[in-house]
N, C-alpha and C. Protein backbone atom coordinates (compact mmCIF):
# COMPACT_ATOMS: atom_id res chain seq x y z
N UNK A 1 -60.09 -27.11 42.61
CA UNK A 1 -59.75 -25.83 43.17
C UNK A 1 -59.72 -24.76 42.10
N UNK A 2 -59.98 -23.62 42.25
CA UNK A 2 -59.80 -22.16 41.77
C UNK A 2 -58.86 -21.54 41.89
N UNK A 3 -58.53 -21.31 40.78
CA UNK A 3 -57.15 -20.08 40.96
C UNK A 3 -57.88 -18.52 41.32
N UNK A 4 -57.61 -17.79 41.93
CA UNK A 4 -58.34 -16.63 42.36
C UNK A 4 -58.09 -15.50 41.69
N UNK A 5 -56.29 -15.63 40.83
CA UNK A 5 -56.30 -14.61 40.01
C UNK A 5 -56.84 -15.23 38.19
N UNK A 6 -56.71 -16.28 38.18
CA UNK A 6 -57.30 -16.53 36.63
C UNK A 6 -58.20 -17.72 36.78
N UNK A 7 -59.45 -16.70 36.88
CA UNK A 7 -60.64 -18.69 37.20
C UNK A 7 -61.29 -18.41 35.51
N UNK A 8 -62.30 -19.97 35.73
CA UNK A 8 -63.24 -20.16 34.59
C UNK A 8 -63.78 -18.43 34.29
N UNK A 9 -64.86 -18.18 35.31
CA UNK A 9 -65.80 -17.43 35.21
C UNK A 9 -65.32 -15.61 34.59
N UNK A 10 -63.93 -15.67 35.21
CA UNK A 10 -62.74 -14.52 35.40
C UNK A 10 -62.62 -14.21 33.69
N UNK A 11 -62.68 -15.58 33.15
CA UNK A 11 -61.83 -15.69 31.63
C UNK A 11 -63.07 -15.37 31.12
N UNK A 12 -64.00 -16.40 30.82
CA UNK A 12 -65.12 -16.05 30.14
C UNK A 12 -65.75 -14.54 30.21
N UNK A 13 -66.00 -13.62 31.84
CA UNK A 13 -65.99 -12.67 31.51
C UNK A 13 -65.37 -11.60 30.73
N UNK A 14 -63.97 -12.60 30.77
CA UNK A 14 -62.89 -10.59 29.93
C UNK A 14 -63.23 -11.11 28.71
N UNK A 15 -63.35 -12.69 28.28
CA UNK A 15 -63.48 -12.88 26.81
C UNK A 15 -64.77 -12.26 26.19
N UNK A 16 -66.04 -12.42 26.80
CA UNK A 16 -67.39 -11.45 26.63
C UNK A 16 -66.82 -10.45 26.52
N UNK A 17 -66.37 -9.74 27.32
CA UNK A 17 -66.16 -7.82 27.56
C UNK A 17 -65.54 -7.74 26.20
N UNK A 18 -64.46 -8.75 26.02
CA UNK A 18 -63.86 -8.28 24.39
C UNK A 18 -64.75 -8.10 23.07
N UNK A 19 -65.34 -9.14 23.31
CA UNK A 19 -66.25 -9.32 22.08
C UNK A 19 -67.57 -8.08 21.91
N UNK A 20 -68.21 -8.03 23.45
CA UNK A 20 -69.12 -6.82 23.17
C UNK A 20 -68.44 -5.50 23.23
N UNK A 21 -67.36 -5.18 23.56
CA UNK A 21 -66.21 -3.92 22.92
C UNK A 21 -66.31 -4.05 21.66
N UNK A 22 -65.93 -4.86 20.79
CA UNK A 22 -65.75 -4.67 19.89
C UNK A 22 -67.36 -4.92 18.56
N UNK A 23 -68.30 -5.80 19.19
CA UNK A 23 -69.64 -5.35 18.74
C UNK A 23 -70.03 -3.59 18.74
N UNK A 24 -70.07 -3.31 19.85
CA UNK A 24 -70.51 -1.88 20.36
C UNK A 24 -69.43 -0.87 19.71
N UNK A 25 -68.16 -1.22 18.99
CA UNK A 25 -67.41 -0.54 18.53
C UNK A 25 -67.99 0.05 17.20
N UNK A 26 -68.00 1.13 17.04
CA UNK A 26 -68.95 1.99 15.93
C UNK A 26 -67.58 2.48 14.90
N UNK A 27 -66.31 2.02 15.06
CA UNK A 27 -64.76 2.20 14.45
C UNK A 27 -65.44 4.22 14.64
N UNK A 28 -65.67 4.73 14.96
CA UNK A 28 -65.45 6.45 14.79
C UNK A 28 -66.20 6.89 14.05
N UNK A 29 -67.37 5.92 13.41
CA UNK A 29 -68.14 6.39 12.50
C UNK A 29 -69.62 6.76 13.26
N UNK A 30 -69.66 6.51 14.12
CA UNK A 30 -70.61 7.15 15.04
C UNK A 30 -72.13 6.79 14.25
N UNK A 31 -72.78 8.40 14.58
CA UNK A 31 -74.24 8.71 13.56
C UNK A 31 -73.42 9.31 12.39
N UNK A 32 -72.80 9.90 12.21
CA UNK A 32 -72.26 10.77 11.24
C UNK A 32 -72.84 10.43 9.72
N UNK A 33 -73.02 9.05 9.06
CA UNK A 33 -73.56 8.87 8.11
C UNK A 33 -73.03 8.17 6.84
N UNK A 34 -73.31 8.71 5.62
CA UNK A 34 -73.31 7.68 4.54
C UNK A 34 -71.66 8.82 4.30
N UNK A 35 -71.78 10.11 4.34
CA UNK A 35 -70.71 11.15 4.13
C UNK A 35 -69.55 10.58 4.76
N UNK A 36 -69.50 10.10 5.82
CA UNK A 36 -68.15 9.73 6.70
C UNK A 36 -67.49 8.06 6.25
N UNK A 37 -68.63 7.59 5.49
CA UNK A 37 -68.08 6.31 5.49
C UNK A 37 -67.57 6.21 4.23
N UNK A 38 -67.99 6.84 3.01
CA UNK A 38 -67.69 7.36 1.82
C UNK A 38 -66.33 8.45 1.34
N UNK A 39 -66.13 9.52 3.07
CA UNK A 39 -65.06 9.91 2.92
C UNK A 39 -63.61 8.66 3.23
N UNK A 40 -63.74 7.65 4.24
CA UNK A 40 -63.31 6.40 4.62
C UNK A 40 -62.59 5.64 3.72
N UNK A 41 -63.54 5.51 2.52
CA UNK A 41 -63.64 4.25 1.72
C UNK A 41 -62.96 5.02 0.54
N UNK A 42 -62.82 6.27 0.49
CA UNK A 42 -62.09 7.17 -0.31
C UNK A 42 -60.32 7.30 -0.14
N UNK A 43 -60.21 7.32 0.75
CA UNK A 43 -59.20 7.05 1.54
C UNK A 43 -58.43 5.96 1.30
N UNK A 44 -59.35 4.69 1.92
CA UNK A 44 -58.74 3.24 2.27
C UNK A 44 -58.51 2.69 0.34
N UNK A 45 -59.30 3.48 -0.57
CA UNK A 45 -58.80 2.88 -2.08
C UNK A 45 -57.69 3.68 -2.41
N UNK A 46 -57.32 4.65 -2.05
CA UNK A 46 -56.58 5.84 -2.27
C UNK A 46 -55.12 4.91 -1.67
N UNK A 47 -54.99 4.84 -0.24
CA UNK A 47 -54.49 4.03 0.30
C UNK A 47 -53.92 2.66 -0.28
N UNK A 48 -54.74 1.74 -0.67
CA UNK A 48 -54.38 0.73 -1.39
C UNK A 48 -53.88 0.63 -2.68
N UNK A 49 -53.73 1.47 -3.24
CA UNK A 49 -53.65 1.96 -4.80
C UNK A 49 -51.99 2.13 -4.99
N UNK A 50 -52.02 3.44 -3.89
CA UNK A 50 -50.81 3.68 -3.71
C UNK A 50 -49.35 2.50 -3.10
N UNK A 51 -50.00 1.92 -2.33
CA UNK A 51 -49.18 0.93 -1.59
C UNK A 51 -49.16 -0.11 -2.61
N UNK A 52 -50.09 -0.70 -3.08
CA UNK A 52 -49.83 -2.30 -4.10
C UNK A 52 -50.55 -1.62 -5.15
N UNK A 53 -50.05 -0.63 -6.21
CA UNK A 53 -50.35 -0.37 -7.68
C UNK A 53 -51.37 -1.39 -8.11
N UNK A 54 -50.61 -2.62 -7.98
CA UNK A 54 -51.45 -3.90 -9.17
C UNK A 54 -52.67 -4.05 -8.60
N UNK A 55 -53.22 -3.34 -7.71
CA UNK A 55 -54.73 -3.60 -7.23
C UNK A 55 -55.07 -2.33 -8.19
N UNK A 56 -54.76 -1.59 -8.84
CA UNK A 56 -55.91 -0.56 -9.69
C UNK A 56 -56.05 -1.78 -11.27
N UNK A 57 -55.48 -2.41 -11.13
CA UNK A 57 -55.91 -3.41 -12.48
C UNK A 57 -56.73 -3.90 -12.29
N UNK A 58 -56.78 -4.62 -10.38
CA UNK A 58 -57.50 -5.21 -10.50
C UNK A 58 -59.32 -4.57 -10.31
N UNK A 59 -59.28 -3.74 -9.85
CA UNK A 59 -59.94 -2.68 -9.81
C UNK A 59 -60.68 -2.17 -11.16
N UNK A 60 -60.27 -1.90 -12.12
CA UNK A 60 -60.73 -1.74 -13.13
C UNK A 60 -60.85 -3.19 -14.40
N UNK A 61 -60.38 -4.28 -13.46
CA UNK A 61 -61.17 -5.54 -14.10
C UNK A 61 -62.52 -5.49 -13.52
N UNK A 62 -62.76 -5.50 -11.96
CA UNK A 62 -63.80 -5.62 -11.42
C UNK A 62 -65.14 -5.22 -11.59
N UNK A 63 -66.42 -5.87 -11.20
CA UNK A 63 -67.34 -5.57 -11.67
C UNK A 63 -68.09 -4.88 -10.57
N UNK A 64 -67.31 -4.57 -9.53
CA UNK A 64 -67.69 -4.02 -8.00
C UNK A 64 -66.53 -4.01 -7.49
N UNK A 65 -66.60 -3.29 -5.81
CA UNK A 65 -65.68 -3.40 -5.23
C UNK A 65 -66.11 -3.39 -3.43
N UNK A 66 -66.40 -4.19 -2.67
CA UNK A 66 -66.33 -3.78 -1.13
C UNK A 66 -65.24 -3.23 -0.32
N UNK A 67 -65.77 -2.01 0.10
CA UNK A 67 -64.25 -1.38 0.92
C UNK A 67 -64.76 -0.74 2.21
N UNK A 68 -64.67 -1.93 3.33
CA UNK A 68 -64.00 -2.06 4.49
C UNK A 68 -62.87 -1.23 5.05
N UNK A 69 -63.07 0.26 5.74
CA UNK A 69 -62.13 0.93 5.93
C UNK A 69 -61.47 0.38 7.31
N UNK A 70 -61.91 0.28 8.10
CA UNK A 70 -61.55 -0.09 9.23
C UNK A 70 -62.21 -1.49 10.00
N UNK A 71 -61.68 -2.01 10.34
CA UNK A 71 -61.68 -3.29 10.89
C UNK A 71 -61.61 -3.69 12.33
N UNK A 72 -62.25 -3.79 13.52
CA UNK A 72 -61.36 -4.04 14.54
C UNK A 72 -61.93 -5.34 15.32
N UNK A 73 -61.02 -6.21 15.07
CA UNK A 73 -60.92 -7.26 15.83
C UNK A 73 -60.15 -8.13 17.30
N UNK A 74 -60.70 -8.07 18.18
CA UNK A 74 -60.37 -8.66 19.43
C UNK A 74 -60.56 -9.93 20.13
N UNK A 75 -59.79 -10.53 20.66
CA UNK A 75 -60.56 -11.90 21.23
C UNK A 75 -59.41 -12.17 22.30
N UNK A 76 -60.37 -13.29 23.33
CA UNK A 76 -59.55 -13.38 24.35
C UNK A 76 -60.00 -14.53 24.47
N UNK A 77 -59.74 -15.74 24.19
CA UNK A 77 -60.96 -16.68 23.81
C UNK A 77 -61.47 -16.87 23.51
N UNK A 78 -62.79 -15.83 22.94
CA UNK A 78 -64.10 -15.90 22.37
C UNK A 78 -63.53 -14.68 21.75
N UNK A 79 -63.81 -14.15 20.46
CA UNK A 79 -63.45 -12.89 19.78
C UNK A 79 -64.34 -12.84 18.45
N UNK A 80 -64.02 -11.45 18.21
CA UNK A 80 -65.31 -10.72 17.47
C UNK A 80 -64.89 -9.55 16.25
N UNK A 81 -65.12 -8.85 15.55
CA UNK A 81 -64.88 -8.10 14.43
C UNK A 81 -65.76 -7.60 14.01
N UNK A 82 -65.72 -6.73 13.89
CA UNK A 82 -66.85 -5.38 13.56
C UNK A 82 -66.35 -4.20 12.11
N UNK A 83 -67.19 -3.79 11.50
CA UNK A 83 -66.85 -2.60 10.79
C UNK A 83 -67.31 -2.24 10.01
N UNK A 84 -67.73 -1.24 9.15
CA UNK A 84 -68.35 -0.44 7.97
C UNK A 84 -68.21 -0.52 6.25
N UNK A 85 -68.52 -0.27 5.85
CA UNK A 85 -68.11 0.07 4.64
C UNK A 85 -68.83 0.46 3.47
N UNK A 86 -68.41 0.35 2.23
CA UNK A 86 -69.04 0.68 1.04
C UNK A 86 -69.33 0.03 -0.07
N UNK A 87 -69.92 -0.51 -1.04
CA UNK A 87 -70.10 -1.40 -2.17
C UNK A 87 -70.22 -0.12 -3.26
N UNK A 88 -69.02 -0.45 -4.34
CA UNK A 88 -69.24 0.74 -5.14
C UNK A 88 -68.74 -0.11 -6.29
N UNK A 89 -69.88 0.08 -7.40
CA UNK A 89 -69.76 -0.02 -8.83
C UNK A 89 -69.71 0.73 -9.67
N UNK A 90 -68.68 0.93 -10.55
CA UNK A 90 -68.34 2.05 -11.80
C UNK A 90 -67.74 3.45 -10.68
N UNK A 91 -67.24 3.15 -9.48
CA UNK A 91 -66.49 4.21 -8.80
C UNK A 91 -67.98 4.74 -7.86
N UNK A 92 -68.78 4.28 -7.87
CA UNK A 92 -70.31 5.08 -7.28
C UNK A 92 -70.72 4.37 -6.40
N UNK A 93 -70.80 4.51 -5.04
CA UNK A 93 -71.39 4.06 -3.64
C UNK A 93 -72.80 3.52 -4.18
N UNK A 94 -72.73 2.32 -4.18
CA UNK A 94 -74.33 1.91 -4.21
C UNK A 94 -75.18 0.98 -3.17
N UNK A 95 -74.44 0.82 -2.09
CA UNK A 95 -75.11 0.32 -0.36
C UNK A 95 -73.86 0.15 0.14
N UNK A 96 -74.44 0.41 1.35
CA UNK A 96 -73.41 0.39 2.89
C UNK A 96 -73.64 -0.71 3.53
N UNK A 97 -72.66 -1.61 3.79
CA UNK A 97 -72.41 -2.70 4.66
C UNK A 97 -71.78 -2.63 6.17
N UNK A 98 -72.37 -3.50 6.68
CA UNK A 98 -71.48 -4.01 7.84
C UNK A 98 -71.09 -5.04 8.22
N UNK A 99 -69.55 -5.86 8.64
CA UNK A 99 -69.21 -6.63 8.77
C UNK A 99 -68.75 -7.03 10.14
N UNK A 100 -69.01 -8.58 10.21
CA UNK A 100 -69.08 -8.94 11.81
C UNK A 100 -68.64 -10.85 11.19
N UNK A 101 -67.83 -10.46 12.61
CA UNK A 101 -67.51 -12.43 12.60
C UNK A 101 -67.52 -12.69 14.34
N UNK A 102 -67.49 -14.08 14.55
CA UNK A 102 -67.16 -14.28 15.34
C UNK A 102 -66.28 -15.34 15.58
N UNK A 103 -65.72 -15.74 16.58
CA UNK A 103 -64.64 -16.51 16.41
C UNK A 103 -64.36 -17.32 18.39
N UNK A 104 -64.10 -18.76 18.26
CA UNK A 104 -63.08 -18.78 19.23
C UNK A 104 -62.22 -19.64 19.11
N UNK A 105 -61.60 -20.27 20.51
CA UNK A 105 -60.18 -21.12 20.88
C UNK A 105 -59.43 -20.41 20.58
N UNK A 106 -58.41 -20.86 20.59
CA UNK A 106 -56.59 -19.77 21.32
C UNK A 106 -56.91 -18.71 20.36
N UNK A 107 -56.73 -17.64 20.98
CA UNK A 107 -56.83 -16.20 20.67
C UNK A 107 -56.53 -15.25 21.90
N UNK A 108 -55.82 -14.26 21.56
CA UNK A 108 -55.60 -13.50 22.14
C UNK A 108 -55.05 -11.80 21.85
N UNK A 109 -55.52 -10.52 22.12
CA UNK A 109 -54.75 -9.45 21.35
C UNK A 109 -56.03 -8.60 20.54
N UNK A 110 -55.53 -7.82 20.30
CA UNK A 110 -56.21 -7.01 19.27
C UNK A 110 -55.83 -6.52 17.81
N UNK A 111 -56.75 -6.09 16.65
CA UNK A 111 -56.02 -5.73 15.56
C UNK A 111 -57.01 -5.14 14.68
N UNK A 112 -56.52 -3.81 13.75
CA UNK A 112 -57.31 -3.28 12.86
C UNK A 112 -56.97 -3.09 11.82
N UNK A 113 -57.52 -3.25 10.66
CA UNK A 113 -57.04 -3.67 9.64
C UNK A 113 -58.30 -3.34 8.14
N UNK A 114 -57.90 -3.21 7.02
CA UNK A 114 -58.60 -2.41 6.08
C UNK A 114 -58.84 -3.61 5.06
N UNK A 115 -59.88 -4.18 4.17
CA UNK A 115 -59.70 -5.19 3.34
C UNK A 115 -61.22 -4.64 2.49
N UNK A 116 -60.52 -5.36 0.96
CA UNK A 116 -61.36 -4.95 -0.09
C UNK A 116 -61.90 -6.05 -0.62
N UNK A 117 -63.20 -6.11 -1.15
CA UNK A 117 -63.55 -7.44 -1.94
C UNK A 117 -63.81 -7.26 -3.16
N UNK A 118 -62.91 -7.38 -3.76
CA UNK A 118 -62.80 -7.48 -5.78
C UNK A 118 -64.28 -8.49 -6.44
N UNK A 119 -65.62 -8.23 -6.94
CA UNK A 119 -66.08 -9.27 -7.76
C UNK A 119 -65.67 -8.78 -9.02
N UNK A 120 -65.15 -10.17 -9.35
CA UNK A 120 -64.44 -10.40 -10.87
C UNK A 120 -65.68 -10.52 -11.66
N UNK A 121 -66.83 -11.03 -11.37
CA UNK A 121 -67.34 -11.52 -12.32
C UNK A 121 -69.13 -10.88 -11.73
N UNK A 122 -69.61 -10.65 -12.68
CA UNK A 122 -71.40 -10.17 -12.92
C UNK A 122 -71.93 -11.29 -11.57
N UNK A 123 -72.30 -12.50 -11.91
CA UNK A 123 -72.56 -13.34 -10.96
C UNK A 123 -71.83 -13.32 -9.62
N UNK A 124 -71.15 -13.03 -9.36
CA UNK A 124 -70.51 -13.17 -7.95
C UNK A 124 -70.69 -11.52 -7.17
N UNK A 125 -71.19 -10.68 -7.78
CA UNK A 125 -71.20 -9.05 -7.60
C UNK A 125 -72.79 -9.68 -7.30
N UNK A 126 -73.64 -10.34 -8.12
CA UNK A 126 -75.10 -10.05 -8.16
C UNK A 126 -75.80 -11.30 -6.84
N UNK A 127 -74.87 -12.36 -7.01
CA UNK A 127 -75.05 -13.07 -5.56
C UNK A 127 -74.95 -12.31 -4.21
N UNK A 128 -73.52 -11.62 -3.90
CA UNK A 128 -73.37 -10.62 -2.99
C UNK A 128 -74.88 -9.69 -2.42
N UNK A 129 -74.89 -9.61 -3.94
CA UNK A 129 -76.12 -8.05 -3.29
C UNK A 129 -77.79 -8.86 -3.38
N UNK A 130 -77.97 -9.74 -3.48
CA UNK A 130 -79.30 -10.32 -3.58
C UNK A 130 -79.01 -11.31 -2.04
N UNK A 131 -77.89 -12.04 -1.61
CA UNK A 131 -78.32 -12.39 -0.26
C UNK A 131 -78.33 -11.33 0.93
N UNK A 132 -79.47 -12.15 1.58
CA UNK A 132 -79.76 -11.12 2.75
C UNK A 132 -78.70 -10.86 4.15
N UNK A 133 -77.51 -12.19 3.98
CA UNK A 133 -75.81 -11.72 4.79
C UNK A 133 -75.22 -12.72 4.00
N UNK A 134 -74.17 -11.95 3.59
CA UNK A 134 -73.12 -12.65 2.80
C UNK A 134 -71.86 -13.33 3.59
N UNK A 135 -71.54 -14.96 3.75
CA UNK A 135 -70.18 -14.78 4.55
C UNK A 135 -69.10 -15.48 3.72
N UNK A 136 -68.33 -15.13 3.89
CA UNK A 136 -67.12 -15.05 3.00
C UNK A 136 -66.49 -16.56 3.58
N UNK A 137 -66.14 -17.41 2.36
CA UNK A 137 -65.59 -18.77 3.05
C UNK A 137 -64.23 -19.01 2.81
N UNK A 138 -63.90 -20.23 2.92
CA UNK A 138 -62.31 -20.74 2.77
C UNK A 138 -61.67 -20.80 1.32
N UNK A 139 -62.96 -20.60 0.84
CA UNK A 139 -62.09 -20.09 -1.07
C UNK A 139 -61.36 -19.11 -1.12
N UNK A 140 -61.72 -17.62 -0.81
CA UNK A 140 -61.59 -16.65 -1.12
C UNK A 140 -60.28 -16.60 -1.39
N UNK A 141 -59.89 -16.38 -2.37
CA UNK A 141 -58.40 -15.95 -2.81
C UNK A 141 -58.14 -14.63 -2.37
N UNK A 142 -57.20 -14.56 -1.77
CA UNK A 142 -56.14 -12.76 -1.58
C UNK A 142 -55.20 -12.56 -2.62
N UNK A 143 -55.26 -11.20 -2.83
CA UNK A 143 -54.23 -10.71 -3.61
C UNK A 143 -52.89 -10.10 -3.05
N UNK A 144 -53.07 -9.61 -2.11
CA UNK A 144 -52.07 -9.15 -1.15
C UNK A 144 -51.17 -10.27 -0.49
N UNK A 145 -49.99 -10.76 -0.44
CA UNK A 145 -49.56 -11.81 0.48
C UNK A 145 -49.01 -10.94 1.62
N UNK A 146 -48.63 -11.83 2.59
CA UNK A 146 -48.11 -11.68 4.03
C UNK A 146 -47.00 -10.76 3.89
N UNK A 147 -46.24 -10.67 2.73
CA UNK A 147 -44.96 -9.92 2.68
C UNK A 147 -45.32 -8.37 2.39
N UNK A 148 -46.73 -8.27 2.22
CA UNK A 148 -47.01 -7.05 1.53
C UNK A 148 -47.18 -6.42 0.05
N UNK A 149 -46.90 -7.44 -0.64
CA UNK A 149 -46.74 -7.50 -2.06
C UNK A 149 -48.28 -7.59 -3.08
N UNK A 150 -48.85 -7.10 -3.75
CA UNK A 150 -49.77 -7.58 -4.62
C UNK A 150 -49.17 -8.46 -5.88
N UNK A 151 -49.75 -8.92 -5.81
CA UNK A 151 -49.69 -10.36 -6.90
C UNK A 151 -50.36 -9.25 -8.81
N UNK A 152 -49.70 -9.90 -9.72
CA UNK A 152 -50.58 -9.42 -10.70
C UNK A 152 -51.58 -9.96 -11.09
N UNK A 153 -52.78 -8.64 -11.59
CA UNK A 153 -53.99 -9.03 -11.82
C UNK A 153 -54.04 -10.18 -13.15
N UNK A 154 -53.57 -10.12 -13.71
CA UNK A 154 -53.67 -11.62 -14.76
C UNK A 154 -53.38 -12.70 -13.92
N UNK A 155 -52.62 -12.77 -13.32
CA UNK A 155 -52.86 -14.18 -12.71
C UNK A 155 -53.90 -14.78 -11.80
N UNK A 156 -54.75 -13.62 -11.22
CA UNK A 156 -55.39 -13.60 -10.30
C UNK A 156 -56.98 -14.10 -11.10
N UNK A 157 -56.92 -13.10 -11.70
CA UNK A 157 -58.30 -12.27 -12.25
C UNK A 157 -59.30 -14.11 -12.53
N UNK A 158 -58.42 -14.63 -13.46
CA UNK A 158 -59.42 -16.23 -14.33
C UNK A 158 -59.53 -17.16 -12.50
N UNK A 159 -58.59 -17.31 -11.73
CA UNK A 159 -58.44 -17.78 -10.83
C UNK A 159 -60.01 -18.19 -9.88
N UNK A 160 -60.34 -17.02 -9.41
CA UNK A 160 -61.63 -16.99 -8.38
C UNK A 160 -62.41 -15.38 -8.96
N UNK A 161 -63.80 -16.20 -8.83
CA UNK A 161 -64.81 -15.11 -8.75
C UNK A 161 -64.88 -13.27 -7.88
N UNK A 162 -64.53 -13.80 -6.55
CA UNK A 162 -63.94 -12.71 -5.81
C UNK A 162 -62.52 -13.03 -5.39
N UNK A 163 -61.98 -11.48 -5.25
CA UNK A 163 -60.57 -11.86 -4.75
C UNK A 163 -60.43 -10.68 -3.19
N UNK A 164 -59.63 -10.99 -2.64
CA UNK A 164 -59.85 -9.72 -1.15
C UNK A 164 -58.02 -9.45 -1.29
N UNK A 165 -58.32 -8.14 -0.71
CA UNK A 165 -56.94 -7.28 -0.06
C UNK A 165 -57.30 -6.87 1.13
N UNK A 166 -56.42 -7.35 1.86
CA UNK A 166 -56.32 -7.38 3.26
C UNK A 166 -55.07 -6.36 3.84
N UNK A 167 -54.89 -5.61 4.61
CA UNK A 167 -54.02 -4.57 4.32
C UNK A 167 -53.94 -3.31 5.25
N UNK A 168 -52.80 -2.59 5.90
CA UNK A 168 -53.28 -2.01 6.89
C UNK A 168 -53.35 -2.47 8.02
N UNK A 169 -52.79 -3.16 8.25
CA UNK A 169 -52.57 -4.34 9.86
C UNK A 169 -52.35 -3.24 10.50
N UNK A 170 -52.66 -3.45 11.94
CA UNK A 170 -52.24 -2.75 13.19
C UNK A 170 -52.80 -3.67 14.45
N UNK A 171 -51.79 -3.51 15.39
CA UNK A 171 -52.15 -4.31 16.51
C UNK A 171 -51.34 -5.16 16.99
N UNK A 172 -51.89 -5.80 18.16
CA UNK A 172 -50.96 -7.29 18.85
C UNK A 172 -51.98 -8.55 17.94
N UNK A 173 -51.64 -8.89 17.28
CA UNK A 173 -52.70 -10.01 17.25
C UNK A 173 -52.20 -10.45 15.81
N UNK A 174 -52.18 -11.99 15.63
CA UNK A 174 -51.25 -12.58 14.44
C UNK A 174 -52.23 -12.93 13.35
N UNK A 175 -52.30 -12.16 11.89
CA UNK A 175 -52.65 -12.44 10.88
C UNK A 175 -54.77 -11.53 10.83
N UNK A 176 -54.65 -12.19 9.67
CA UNK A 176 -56.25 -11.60 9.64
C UNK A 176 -56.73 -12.35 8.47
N UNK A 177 -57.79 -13.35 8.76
CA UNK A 177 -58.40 -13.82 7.40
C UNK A 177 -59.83 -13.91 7.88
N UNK A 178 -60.70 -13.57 6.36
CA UNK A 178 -61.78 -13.50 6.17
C UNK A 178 -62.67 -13.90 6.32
N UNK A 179 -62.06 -15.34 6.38
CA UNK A 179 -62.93 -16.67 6.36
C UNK A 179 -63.72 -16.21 7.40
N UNK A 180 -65.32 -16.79 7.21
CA UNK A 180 -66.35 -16.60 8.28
C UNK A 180 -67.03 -15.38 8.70
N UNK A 181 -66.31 -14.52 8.03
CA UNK A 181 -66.70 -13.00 8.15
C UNK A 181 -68.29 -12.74 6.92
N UNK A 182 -68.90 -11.99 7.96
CA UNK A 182 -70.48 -11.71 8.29
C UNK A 182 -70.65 -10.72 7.41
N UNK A 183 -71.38 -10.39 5.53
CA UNK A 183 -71.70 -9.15 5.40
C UNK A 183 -73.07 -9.14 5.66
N UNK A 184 -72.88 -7.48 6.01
CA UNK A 184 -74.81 -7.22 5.85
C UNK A 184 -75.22 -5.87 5.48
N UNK A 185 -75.67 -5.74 4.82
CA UNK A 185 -76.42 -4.49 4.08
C UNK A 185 -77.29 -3.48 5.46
N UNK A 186 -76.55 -2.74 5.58
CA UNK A 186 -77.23 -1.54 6.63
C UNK A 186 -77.69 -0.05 6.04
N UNK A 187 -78.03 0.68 6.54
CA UNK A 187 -78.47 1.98 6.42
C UNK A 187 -78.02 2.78 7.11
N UNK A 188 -76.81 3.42 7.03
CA UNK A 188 -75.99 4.35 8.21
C UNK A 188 -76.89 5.35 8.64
């Protein structure tokens, strides 16, 4: 038997609708361009700087930086993540990315959220930009913990090749990790 207010077909549709919402989600950056995502990413380091200091160390260890201004992820079963950003070396925008995951089983809620990718090292900056989608796995060390705190960059820095700040939470929806998350080199 069928439940008439919550069937198979009922679920799978709102879980689709979530996921292509949030594909088709352009975060506000519209056509507008390389200018809007650059003013963004100006912002979201500005932003992070101020809130956890010990990320400008790590920042000026780095040999790059990915900055992901906005984030928005949804799922209802099946769920999805979308968003923009910037790759900038020596402080200078040098390609625009976009990031996408997908995801399912228990999930539910929405959430947006800002995260940076530190390469520590020449090789891990030059892997990034020579594959044709980069996805980020179960290594990745964070610098930011759950409490909100940045960790210091000496302890971090010898640790892992890249490190991420995750940061800027908003939403119903519990936690945010990287793992599995989709880069790809676009042309705004």
């Amino acid at each position: 038997m069928s439940n008439p207010i919550f069937s198979r077909r009922a679920f799978t549709l709102g879980a689709m609708a979530s996921v292509g919402a949030v594909s088709a989600c352009g975060n506000g950056i519209g056509g507008r361009g390389p200018q809007t995502i650059d003013a963004r990413v100006d912002a979201t380091i500005n932003e992070m700087y101020r809130s956890f200091p010990n990320t400008q160390q790590l920042a000026a260890k780095a040999n790059g930086m990915l900055v992901m201004p906005l984030v928005t992820e949804a799922g209802l079963g099946l769920g999805g993540a979308y968003g923009r950003g910037a790759l900038r070396v020596n402080d200078i925008t040098v390609d625009y990315y976009s990031v996408a995951k997908a995801s399912g089983g228990l999930q539910i809620g929405a959430q947006q959220y800002a995260h940076v990718l530190f390469f520590m090292t020449e090789e891990a900056l030059g892997d990034f930009r020579r594959a044709p989608g980069w996805a980020a796995g179960a290594d990745l060390e964070y610098v930011i913990s759950d409490k909100g705190d940045s960790v210091a960059a000496e302890t971090t820095t010898a640790l892992a090749p890249v490190l991420a700040a995750v940061f800027g939470r908003a939403g119903l929806r519990i936690g945010a990790t990287l793992e599995g998350t989709k880069y790809t080199r676009i042309i705004p």
